[in-house]
C-alpha atoms as a PDB file:
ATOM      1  CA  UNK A   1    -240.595 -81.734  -9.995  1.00  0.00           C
ATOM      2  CA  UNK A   2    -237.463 -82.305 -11.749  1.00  0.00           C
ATOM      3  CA  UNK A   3    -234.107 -83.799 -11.333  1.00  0.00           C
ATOM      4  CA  UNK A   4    -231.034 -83.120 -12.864  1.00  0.00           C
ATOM      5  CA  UNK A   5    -229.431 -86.548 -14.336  1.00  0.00           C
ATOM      6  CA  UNK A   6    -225.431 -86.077 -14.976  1.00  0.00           C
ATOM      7  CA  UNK A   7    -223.502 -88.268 -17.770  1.00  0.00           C
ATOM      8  CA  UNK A   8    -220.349 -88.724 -18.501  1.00  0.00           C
ATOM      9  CA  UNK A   9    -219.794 -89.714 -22.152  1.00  0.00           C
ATOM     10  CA  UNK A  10    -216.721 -91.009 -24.173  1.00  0.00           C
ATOM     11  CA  UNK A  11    -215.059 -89.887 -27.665  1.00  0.00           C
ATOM     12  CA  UNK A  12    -216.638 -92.687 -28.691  1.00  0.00           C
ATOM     13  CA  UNK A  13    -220.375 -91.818 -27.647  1.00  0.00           C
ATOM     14  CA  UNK A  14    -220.500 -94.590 -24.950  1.00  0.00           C
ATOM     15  CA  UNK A  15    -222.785 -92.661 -22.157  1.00  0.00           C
ATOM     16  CA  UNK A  16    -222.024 -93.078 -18.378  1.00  0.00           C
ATOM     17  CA  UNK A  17    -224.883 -92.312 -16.127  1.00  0.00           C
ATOM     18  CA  UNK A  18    -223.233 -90.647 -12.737  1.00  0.00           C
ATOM     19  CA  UNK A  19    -224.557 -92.021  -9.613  1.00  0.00           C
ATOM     20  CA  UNK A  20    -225.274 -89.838  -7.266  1.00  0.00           C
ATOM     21  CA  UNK A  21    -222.794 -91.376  -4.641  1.00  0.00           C
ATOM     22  CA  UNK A  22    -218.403 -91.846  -4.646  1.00  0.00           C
ATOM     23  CA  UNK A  23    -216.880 -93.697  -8.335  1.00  0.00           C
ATOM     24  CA  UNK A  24    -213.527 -94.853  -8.324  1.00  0.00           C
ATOM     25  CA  UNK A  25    -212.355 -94.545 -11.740  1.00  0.00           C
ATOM     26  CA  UNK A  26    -209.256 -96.443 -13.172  1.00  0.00           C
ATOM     27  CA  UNK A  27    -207.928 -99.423 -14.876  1.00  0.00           C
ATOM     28  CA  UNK A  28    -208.907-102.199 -12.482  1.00  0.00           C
ATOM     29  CA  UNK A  29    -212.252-102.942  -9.156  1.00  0.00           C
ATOM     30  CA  UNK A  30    -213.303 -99.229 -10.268  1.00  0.00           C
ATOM     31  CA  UNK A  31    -217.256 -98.507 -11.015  1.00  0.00           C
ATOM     32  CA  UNK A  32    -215.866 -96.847 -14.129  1.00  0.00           C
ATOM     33  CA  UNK A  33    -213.108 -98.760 -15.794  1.00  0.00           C
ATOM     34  CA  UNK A  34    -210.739 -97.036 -18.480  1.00  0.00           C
ATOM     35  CA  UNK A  35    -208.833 -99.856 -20.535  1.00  0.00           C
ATOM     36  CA  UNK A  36    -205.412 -97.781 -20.766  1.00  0.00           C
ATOM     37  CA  UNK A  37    -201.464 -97.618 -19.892  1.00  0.00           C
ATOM     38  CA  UNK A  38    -201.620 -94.118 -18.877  1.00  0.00           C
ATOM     39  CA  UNK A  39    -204.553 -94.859 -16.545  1.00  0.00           C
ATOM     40  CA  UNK A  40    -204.093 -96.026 -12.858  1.00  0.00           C
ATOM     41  CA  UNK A  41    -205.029 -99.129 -11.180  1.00  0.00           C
ATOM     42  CA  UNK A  42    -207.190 -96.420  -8.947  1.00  0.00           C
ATOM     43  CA  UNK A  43    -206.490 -93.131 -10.754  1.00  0.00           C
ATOM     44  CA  UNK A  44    -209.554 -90.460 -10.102  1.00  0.00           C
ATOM     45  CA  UNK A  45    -212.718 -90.178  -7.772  1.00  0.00           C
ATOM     46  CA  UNK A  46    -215.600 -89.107  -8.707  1.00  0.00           C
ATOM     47  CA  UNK A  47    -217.954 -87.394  -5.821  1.00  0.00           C
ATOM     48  CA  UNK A  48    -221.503 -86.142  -5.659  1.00  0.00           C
ATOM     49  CA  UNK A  49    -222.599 -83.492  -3.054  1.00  0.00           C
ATOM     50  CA  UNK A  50    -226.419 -83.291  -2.473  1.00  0.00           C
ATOM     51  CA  UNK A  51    -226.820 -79.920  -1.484  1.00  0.00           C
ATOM     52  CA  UNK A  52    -225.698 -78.036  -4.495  1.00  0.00           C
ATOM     53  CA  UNK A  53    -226.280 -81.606  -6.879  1.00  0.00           C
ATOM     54  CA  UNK A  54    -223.033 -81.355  -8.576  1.00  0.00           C
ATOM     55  CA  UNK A  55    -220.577 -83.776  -8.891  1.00  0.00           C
ATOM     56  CA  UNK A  56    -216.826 -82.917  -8.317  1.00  0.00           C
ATOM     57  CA  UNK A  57    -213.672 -84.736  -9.256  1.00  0.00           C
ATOM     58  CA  UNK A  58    -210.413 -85.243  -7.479  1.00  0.00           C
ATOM     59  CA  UNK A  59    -207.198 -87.521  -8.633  1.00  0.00           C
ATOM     60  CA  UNK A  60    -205.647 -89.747  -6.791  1.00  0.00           C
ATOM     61  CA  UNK A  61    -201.950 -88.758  -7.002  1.00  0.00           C
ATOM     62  CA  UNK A  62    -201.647 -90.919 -10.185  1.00  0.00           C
ATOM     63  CA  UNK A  63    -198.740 -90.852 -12.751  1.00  0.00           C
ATOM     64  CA  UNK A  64    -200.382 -89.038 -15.850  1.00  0.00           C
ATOM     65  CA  UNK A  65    -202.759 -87.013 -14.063  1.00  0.00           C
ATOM     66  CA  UNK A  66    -206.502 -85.908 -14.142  1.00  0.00           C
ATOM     67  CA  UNK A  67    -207.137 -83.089 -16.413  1.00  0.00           C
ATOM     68  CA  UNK A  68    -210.506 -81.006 -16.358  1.00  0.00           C
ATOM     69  CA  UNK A  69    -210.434 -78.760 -19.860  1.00  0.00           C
ATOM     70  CA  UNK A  70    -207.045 -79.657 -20.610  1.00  0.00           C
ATOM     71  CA  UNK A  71    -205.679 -78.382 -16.954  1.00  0.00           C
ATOM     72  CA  UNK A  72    -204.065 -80.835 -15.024  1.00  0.00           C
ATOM     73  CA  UNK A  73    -205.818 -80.846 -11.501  1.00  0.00           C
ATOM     74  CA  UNK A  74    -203.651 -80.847  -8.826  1.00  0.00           C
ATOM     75  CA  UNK A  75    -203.527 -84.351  -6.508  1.00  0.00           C
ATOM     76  CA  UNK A  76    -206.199 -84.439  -3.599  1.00  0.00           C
ATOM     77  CA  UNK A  77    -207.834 -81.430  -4.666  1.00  0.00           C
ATOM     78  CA  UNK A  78    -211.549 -81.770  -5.491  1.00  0.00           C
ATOM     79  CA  UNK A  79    -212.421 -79.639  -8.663  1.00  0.00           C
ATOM     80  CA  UNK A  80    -216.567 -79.089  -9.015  1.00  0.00           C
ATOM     81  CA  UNK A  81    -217.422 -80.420 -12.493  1.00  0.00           C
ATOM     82  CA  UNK A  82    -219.460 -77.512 -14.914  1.00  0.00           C
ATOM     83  CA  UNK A  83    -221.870 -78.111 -17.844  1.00  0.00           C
ATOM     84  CA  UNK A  84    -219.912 -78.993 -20.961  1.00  0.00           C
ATOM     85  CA  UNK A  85    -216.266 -79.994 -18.920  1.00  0.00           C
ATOM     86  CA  UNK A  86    -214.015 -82.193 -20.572  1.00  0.00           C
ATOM     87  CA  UNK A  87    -212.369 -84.870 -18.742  1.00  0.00           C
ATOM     88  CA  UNK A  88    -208.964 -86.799 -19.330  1.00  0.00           C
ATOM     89  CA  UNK A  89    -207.425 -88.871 -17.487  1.00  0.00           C
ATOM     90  CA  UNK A  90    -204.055 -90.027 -18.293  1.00  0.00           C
ATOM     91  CA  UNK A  91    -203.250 -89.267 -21.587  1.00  0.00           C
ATOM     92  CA  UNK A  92    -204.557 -91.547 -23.408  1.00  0.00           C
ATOM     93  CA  UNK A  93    -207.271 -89.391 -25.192  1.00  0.00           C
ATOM     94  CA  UNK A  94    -209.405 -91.936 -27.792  1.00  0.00           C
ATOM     95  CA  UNK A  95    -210.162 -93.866 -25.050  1.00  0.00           C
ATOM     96  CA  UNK A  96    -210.576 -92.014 -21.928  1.00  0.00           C
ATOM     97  CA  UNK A  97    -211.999 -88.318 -22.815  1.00  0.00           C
ATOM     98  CA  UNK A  98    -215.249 -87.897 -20.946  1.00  0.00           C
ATOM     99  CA  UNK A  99    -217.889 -85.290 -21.505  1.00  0.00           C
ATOM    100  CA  UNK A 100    -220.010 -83.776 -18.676  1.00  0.00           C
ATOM    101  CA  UNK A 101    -223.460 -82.288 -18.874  1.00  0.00           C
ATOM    102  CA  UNK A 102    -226.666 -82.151 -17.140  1.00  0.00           C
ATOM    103  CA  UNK A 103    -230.115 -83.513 -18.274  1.00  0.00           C
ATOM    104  CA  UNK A 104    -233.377 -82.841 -17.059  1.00  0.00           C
ATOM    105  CA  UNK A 105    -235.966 -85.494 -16.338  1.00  0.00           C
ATOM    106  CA  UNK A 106    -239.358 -84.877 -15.360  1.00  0.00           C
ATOM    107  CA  UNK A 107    -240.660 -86.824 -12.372  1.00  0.00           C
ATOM    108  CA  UNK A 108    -244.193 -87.422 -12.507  1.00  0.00           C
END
């Protein structure tokens, strides 16, 4: 049996296991915190559905936005995440460009 393990991971190579459950990401009481201006107190959520095991992203209605692949995603508005995405939120990009991919672990 296997099970697909998600990551996010920073410009910097800092790796982010996903949880398979709601993150709040943002500056400050998030599960991930981003230490920038153009980042909101509570800027982005990051959700997990079971039944298809992919995780999906939706902003908050901050200032500076959530981008998926350089597209700002509109506010409310989950967008499913694909292998390989590149996240940004605010603009900000040294410290708060996440990459998303899949990895396979086997469960003995």
């Amino acid at each position: 049996m296997s099970l697909t393990c998600w990551f996010l991971v920073s410009s910097s190579g800092c790796r982010h296991r996903l949880p398979r459950e709601m993150i709040f990401v943002g500056r400050e009481d998030c599960e991930l915190m981003l230490q920038s201006r153009s980042v909101d107190k509570q800027h982005a959520v990051i959700n997990y559905n079971p039944t298809t095991d992919e995780h999906l992203v939706k902003d908050l209605g901050s200032l500076n936005g959530t981008f998926v692949n350089d597209l700002r995603i509109p506010d409310q508005t989950y967008i499913t995440l694909k292998l390989s995405d590149i996240l940004r939120f605010g603009y900000d990009i040294l410290q708060s460009v996440l990459f998303f991919f899949p990895t396979r672990t086997r469960i003995l």
